[in-house]
N, C-alpha and C. Protein backbone atom coordinates (compact mmCIF):
# COMPACT_ATOMS: atom_id res chain seq x y z
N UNK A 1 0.85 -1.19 0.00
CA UNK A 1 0.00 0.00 0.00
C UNK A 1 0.89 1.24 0.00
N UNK A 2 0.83 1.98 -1.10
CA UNK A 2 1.76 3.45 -1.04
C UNK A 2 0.83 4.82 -0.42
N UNK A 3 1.52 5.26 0.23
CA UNK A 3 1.80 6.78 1.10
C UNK A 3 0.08 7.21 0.41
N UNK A 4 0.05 7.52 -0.50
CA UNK A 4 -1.62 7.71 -0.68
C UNK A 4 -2.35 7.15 -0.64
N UNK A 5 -2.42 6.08 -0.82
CA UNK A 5 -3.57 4.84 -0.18
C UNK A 5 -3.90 4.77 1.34
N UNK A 6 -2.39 4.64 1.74
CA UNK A 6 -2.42 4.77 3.29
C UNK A 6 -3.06 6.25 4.04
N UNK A 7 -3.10 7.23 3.15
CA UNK A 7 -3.25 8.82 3.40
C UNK A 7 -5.15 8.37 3.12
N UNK A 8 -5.55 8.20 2.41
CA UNK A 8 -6.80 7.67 1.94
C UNK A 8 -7.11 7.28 3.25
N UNK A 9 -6.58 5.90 3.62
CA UNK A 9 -7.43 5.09 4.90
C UNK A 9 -7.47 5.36 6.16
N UNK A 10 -6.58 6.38 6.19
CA UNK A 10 -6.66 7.18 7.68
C UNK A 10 -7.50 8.44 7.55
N UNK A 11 -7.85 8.84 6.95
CA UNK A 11 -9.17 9.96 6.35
C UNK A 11 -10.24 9.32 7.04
N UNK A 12 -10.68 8.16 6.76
CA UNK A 12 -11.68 7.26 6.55
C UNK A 12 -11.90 6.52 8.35
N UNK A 13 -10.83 6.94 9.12
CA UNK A 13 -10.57 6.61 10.22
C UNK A 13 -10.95 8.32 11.68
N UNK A 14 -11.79 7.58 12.43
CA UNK A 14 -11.99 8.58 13.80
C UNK A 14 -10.51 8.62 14.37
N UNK A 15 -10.53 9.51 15.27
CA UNK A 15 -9.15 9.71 16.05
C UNK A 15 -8.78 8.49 17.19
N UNK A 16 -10.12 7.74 17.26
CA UNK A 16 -10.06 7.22 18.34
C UNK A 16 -9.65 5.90 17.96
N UNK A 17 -10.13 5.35 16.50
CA UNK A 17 -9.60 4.16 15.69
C UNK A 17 -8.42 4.14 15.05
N UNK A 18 -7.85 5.20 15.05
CA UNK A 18 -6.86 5.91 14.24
C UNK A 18 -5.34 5.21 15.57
N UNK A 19 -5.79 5.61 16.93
CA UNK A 19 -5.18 5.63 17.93
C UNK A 19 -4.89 3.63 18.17
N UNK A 20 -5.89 3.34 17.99
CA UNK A 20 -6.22 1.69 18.48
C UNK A 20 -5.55 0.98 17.11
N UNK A 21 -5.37 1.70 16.10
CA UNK A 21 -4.19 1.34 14.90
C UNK A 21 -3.24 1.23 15.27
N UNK A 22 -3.11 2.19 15.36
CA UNK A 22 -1.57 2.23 16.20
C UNK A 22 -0.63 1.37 17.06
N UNK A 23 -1.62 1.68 18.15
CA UNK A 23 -1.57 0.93 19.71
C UNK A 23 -1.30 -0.94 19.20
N UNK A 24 -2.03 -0.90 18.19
CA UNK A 24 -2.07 -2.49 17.49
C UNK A 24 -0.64 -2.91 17.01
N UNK A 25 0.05 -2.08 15.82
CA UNK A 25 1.21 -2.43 14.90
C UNK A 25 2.11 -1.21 15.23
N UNK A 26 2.13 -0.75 16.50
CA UNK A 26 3.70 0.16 16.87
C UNK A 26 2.93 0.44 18.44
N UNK A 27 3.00 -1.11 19.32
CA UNK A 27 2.51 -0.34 20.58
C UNK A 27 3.45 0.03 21.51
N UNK A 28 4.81 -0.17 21.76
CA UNK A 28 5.74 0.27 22.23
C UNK A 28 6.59 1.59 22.10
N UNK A 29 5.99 1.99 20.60
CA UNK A 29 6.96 3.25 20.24
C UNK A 29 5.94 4.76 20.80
N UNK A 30 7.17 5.98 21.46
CA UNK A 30 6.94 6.96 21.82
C UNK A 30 5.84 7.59 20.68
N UNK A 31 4.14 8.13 21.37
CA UNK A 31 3.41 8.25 20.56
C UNK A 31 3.27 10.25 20.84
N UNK A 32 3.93 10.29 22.56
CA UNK A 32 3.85 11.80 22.96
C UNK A 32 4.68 12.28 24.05
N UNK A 33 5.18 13.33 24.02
CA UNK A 33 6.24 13.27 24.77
C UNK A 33 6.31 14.57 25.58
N UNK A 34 6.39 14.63 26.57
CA UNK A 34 5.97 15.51 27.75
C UNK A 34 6.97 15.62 28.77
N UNK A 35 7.64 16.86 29.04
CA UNK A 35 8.23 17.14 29.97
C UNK A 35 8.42 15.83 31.35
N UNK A 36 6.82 15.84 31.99
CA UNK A 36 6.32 14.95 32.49
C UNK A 36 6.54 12.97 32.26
N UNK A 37 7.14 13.01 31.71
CA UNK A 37 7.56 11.78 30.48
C UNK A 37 6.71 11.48 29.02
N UNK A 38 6.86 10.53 29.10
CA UNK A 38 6.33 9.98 27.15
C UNK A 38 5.54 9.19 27.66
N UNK A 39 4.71 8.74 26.71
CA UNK A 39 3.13 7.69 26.53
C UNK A 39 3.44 7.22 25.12
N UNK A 40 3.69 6.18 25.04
CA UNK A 40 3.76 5.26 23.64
C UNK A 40 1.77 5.31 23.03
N UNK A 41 2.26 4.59 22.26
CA UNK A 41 0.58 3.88 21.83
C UNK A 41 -0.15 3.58 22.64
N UNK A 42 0.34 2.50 22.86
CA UNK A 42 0.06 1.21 23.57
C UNK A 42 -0.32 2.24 25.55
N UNK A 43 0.07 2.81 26.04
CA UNK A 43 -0.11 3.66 27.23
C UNK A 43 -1.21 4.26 26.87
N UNK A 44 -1.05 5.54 25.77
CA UNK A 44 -2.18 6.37 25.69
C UNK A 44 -3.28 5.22 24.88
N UNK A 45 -3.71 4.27 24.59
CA UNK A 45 -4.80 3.82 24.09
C UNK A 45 -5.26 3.19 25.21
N UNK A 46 -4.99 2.49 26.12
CA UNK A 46 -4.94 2.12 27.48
C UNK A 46 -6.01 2.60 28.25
N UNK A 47 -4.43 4.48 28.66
CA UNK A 47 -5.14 5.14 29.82
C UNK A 47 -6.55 6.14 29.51
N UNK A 48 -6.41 6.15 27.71
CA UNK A 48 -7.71 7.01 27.44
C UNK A 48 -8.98 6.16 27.60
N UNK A 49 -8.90 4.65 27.16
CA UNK A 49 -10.40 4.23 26.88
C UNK A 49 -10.50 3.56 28.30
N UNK A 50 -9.62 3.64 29.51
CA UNK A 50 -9.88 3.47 30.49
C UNK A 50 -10.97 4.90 31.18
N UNK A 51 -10.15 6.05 31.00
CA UNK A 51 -11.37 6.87 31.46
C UNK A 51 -12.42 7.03 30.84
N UNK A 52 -12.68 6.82 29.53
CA UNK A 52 -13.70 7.07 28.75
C UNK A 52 -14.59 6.11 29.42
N UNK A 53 -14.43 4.93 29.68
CA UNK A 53 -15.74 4.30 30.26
C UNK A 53 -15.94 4.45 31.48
N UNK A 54 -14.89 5.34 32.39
CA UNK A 54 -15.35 6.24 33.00
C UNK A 54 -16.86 7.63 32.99
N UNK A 55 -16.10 8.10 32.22
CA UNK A 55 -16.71 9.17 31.64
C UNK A 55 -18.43 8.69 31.15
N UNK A 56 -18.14 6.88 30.53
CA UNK A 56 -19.40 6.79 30.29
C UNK A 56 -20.47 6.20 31.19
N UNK A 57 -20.01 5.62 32.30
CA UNK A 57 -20.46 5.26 32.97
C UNK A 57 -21.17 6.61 33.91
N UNK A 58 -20.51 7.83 34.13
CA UNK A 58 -20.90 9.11 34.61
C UNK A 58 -22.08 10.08 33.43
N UNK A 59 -22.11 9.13 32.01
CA UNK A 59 -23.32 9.32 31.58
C UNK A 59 -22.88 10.58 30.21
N UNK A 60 -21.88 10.48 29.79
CA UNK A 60 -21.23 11.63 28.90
C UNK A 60 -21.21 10.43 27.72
N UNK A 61 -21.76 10.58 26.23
CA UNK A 61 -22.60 10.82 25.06
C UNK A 61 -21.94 10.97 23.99
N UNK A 62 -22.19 10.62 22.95
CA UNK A 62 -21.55 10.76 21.12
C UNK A 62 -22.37 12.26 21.18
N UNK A 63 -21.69 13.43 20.96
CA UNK A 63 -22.26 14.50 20.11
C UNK A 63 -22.34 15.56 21.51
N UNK A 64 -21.95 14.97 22.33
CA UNK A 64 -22.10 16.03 23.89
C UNK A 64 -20.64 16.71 23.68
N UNK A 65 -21.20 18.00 24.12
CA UNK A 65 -20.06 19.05 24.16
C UNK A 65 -19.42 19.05 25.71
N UNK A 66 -18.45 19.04 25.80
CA UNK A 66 -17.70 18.86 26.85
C UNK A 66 -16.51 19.86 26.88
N UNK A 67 -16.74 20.71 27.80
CA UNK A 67 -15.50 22.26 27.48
C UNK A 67 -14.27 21.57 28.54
N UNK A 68 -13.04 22.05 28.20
CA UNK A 68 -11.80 21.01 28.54
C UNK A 68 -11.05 22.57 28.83
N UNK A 69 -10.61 22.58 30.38
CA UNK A 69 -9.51 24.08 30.36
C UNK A 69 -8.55 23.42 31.27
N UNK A 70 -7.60 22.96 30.27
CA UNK A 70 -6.07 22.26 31.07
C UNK A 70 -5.19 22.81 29.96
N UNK A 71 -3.73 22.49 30.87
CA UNK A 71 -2.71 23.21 29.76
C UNK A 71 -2.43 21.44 29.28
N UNK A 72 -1.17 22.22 28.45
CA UNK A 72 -0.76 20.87 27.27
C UNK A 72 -0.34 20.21 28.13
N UNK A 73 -0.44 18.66 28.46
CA UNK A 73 0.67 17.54 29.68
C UNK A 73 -0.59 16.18 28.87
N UNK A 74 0.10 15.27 29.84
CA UNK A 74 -0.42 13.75 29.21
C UNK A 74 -1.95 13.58 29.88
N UNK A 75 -2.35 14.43 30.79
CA UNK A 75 -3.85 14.16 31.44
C UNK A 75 -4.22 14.99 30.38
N UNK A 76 -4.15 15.90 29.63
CA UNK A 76 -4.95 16.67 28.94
C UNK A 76 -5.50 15.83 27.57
N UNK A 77 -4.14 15.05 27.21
CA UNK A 77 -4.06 14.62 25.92
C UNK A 77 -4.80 12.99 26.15
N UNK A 78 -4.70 12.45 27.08
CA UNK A 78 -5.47 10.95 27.90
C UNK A 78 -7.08 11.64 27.73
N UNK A 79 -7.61 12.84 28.49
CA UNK A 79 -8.63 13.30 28.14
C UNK A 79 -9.63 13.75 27.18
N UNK A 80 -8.48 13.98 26.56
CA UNK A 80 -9.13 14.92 24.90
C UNK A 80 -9.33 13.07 24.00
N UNK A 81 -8.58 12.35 23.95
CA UNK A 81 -8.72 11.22 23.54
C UNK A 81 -9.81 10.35 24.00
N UNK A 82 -10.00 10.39 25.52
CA UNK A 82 -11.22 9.31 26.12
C UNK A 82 -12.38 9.90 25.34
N UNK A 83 -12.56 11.98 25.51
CA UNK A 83 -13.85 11.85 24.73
C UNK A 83 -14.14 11.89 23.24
N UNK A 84 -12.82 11.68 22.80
CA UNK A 84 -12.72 11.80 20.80
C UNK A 84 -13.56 9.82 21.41
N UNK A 85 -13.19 9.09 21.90
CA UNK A 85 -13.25 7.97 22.21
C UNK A 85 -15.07 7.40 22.10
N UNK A 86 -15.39 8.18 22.89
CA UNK A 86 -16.87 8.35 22.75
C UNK A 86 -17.79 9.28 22.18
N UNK A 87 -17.00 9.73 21.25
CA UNK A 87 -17.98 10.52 19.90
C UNK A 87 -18.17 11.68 20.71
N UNK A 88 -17.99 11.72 21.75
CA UNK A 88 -18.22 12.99 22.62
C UNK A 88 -17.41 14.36 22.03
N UNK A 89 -18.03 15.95 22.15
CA UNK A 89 -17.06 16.72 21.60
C UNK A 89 -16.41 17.90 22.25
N UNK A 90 -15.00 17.59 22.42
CA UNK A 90 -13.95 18.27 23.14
C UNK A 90 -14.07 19.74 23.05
N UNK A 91 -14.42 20.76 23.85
CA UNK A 91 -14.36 22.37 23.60
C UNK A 91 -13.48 22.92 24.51
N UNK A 92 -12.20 23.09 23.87
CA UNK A 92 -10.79 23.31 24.22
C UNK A 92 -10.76 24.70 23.98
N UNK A 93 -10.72 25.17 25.83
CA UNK A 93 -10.64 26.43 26.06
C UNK A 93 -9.19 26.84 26.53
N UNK A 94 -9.39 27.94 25.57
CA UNK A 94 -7.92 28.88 26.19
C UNK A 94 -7.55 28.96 27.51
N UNK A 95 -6.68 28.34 28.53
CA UNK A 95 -6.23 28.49 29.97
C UNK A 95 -6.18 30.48 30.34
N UNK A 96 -5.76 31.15 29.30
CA UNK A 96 -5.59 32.12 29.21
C UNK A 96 -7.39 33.08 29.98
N UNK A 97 -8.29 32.70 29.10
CA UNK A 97 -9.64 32.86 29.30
C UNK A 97 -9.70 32.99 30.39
N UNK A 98 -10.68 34.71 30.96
CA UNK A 98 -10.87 34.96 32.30
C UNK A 98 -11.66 35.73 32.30
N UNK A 99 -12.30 35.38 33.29
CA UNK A 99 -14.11 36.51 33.09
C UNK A 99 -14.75 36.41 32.06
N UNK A 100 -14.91 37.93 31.47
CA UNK A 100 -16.41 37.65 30.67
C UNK A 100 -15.99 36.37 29.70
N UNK A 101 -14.37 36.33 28.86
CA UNK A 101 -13.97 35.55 27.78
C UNK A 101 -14.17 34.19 28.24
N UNK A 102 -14.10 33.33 29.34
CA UNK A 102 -14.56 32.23 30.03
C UNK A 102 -15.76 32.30 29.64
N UNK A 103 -16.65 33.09 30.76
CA UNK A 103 -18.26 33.24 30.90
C UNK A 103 -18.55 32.98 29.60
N UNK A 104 -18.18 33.42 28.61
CA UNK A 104 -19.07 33.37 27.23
C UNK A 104 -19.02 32.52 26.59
N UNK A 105 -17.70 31.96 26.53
CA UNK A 105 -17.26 30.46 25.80
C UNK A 105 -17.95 29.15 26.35
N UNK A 106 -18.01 29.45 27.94
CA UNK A 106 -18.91 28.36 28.45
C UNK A 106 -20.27 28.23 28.60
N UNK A 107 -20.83 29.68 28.53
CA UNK A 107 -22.22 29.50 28.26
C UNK A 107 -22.74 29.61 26.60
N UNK A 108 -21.43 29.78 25.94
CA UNK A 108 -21.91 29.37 24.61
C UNK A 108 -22.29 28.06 24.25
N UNK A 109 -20.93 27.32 24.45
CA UNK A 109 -21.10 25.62 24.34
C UNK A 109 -22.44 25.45 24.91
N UNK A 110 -22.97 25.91 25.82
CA UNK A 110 -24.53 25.09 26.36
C UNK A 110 -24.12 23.58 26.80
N UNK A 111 -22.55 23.50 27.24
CA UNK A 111 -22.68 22.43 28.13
C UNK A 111 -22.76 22.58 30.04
N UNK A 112 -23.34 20.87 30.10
CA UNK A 112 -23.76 20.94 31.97
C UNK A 112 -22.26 20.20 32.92
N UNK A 113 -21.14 19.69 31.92
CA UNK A 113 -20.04 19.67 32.35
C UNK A 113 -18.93 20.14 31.70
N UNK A 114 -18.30 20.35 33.11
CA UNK A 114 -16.69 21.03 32.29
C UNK A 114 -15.42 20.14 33.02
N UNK A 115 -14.46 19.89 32.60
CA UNK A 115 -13.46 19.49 32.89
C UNK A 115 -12.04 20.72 32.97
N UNK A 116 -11.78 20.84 34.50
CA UNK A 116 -10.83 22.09 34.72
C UNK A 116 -10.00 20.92 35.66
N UNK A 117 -8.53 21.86 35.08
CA UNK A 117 -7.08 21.26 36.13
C UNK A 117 -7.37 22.16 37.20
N UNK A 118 -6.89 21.88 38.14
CA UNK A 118 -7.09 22.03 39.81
C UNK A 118 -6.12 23.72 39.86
N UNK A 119 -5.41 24.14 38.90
CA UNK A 119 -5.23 25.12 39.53
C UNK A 119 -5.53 26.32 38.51
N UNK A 120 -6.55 25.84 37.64
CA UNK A 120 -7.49 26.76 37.09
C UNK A 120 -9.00 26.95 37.49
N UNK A 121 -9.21 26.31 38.83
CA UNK A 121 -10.44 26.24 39.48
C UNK A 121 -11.23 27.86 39.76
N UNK A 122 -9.79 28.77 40.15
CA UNK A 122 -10.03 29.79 40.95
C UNK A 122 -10.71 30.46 39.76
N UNK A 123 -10.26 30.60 38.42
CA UNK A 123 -11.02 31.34 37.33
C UNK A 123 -12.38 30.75 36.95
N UNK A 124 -12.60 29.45 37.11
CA UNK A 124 -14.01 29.52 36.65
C UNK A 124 -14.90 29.63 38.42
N UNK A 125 -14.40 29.82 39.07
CA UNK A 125 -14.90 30.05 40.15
C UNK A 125 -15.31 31.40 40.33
N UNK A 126 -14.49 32.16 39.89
CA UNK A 126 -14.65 33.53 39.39
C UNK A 126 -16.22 34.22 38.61
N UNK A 127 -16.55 33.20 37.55
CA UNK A 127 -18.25 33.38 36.68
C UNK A 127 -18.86 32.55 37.20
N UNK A 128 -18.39 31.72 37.63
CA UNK A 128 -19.68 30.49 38.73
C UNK A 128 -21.07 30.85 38.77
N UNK A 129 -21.36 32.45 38.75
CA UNK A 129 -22.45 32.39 39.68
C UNK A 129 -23.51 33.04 38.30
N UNK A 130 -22.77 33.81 37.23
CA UNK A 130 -23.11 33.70 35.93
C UNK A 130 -23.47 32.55 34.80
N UNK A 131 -22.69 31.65 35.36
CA UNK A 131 -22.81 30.10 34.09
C UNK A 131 -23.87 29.37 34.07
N UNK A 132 -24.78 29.55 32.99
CA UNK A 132 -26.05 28.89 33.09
C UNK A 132 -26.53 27.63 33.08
N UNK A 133 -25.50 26.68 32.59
CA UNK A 133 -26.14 25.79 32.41
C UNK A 133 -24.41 24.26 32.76
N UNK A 134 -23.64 25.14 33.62
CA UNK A 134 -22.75 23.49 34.15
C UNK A 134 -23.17 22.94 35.54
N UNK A 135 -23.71 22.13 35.87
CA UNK A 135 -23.96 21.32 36.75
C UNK A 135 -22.84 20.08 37.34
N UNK A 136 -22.04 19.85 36.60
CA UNK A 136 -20.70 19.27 37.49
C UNK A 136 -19.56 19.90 36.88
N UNK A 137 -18.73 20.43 37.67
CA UNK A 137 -17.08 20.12 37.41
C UNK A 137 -16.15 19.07 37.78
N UNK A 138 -15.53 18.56 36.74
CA UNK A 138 -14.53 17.95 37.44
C UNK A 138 -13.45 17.64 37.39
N UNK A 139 -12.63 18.02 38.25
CA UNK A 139 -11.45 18.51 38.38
C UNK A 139 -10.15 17.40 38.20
N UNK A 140 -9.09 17.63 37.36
CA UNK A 140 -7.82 17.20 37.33
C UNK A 140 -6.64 17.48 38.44
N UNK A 141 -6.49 16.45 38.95
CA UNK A 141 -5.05 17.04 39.70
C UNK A 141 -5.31 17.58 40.80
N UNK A 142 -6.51 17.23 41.82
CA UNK A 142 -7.37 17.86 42.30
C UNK A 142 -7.12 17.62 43.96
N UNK A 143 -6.93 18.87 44.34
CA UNK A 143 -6.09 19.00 46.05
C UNK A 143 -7.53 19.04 46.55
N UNK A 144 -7.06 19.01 47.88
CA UNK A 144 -7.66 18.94 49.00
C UNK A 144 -9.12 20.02 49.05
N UNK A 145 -8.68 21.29 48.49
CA UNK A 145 -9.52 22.20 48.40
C UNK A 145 -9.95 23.09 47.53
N UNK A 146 -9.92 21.55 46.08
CA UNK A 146 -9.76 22.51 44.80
C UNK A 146 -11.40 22.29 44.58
N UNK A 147 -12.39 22.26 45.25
CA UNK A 147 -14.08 22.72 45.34
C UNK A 147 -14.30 23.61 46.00
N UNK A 148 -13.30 24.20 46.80
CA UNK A 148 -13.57 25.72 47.31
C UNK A 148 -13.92 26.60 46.43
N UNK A 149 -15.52 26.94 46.67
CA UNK A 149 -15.71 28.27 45.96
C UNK A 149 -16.07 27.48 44.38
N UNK A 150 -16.83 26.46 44.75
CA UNK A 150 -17.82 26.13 43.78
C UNK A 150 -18.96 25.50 44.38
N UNK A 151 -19.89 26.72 45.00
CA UNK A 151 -20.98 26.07 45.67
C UNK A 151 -21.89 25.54 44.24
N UNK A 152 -23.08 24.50 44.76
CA UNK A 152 -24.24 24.36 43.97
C UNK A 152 -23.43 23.76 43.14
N UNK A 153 -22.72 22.74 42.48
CA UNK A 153 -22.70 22.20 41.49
C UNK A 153 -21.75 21.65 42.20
N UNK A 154 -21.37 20.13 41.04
CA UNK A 154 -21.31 18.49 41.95
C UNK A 154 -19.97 18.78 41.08
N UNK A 155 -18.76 18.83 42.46
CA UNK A 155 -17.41 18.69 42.37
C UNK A 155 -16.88 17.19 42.33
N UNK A 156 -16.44 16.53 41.00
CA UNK A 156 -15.84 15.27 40.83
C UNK A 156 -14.43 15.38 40.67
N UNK A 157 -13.53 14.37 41.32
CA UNK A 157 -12.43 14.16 41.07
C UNK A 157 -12.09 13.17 39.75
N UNK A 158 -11.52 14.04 38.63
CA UNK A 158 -11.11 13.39 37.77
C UNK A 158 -10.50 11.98 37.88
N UNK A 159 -9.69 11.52 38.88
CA UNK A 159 -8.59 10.41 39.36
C UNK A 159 -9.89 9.07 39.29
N UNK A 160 -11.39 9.62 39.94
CA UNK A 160 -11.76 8.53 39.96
C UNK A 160 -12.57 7.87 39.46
N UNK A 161 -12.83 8.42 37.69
CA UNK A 161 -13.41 7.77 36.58
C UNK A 161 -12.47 7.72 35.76
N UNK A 162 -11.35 7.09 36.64
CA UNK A 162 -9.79 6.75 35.69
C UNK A 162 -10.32 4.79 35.85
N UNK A 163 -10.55 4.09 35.24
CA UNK A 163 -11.07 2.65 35.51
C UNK A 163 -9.46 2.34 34.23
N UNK A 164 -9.68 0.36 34.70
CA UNK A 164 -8.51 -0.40 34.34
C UNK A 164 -9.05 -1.00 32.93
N UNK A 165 -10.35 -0.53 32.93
CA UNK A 165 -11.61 -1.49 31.49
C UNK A 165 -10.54 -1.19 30.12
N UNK A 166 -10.42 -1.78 29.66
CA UNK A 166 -9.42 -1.47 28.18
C UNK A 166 -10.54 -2.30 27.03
N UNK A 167 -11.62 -2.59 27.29
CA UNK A 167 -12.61 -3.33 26.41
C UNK A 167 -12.74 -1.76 25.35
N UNK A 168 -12.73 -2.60 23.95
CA UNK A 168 -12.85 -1.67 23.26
C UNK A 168 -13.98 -1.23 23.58
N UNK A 169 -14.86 0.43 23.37
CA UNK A 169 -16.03 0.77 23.46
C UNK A 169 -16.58 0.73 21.71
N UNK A 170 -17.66 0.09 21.53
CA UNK A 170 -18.13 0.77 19.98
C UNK A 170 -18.37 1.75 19.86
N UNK A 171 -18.05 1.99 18.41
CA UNK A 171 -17.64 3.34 17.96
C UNK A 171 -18.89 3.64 16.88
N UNK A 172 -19.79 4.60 17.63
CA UNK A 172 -21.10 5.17 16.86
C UNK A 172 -21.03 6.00 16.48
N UNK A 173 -19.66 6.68 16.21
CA UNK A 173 -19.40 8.15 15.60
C UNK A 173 -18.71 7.77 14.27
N UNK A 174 -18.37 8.97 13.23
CA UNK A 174 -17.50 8.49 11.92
C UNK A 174 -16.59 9.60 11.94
N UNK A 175 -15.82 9.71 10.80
CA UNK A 175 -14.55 10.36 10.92
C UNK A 175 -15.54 12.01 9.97
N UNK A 176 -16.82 12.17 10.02
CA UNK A 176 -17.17 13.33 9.57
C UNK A 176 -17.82 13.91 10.73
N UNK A 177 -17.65 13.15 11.74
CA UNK A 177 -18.47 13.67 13.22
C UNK A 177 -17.77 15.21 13.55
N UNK A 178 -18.06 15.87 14.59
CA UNK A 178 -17.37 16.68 15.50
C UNK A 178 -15.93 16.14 16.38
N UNK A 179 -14.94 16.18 16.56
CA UNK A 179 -14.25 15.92 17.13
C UNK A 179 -13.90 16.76 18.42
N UNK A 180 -13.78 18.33 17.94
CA UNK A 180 -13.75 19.16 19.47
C UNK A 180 -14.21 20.62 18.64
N UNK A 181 -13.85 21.60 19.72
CA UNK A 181 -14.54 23.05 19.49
C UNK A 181 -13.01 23.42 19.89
N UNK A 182 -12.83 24.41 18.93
CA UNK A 182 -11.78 25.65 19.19
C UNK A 182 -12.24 26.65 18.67
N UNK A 183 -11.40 27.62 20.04
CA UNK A 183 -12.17 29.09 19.98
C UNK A 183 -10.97 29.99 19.31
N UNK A 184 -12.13 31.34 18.37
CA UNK A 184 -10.61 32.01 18.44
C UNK A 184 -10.33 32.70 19.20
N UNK A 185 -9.14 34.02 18.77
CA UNK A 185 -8.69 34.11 19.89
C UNK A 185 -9.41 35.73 20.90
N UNK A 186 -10.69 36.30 19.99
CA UNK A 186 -11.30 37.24 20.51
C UNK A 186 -10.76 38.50 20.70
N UNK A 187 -9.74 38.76 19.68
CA UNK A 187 -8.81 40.36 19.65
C UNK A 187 -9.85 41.29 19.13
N UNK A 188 -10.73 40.48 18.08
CA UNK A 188 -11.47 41.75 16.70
C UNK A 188 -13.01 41.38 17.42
N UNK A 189 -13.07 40.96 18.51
CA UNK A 189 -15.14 40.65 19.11
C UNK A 189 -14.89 39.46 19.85
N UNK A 190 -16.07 38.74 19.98
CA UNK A 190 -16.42 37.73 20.97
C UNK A 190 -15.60 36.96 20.11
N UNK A 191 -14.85 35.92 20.95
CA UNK A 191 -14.61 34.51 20.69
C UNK A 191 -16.07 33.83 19.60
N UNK A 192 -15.38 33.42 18.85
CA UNK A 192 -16.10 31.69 17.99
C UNK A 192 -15.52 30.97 18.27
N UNK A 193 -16.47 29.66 18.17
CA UNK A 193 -16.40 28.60 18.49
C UNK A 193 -16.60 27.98 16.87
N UNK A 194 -15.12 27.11 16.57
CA UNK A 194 -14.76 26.73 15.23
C UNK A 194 -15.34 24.85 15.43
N UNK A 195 -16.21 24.26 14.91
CA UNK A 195 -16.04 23.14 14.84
C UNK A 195 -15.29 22.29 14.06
N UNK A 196 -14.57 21.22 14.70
CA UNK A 196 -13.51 20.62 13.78
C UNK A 196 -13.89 19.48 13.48
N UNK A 197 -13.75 18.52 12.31
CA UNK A 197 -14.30 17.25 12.29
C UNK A 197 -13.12 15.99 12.85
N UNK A 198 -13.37 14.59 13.37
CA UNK A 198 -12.26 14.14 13.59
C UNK A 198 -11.37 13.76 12.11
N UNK A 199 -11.90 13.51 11.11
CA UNK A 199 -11.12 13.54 9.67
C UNK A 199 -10.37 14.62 9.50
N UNK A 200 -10.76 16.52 10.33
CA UNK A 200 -10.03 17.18 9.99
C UNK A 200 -8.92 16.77 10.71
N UNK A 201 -8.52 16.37 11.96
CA UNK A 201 -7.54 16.15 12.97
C UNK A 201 -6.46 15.31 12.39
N UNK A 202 -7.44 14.11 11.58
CA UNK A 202 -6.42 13.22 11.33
C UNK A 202 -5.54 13.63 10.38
N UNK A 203 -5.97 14.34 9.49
CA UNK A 203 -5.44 14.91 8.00
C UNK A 203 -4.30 15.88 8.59
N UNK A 204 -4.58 16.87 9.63
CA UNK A 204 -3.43 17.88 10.40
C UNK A 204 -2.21 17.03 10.92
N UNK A 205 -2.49 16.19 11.22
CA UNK A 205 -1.54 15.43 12.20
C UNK A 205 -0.98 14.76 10.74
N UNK A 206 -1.33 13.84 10.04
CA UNK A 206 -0.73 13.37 8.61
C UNK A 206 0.10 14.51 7.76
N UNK A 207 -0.35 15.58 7.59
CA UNK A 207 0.06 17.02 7.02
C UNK A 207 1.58 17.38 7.53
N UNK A 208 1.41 17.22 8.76
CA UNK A 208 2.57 17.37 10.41
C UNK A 208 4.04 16.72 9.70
N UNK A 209 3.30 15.13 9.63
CA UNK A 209 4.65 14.24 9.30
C UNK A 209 4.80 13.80 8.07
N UNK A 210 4.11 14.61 6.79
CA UNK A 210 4.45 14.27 5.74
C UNK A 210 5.95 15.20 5.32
């Protein structure tokens, strides 16, 4: 099979099948590499569809928007994968985002969960009392008192819809689905919210290492 055929069948592939390729015929080799250390294939296909049936068991959906405010490290990238995993769609907010630029991005999405690292709590804690419609957070990396100052809505610790399940989940999404939301960057008006498909992802990342 030559370089365009192969370019062809990964088009044709979700991010999440794309990943379980991989993990299959190169599961040992470095797939990401992080200050923090590296995750081969074979790790990140693992530790993502381990939380994802997390995630699904907590009741998160093919086509649910799910806003994500962590910086770049291997929980972000384990995360963004569990919900490419379940058709679910990633809305990857700027860490930067504070006040109204938060407030708006999250009550745009019209989602009822968000996923924040533990020491970006204090900013969405900040519009808390503005955000219409999140009903759980839950938190990465998450200290002792990183629910301070999020009354009324159900504080989860990320750590513990981390499960050992590696059963593949079926895959009811296609590679023309939603994959995540990126915003821009709101210099010239409000932030948009860009939808990306997972075929566009795969094609960027192929583009990367051609």
């Amino acid at each position: 099979m030559d370089g365009e055929q192969t370019g062809r069948m990964h088009e044709a592939l979700t991010i999440d099948r794309l990943l379980d390729v991989r993990a299959a015929d190169s599961s040992d080799t470095i797939f990401l590499r992080f200050s923090a250390g590296d995750l081969t294939f074979a790790d990140a296909r693992r530790r993502s569809t381990g939380l994802a049936h997390g995630l699904q068991k907590f009741g998160v959906q093919r086509g649910q928007l799910v806003p994500v405010l962590m910086s770049n490290g291997p929980e972000f990238a384990i995360t963004w994968l569990a919900l490419c995993t379940l058709g679910a769609v990633s809305t990857l907010l700027n860490t930067e985002f504070r006040g109204p630029s938060l407030l708006h991005a999250l009550n745009l999405s019209g989602a009822e969960i968000v996923i924040v690292e533990a020491r970006l709590v204090p900013n969405l804690a900040a519009v808390l009392a503005d955000l219409v419609h999140i009903r759980t957070v839950i938190v990465v990396g998450r200290s002792a008192d990183a629910g301070t100052g999020l009354p009324g809505v159900h504080v989860l610790d990320h750590a513990s819809l981390c499960t050992d399940d590696t059963t593949v989940i079926p895959s009811l999404h296609s590679f023309a689905d939603p994959a995540m939301v990126l915003f821009t960057s709101g210099t010239t008006g409000r932030s948009k919210g860009c939808v990306l498909s997972h075929r566009y992802a795969v094609r960027q990342a192929e583009l990367m290492v051609e």
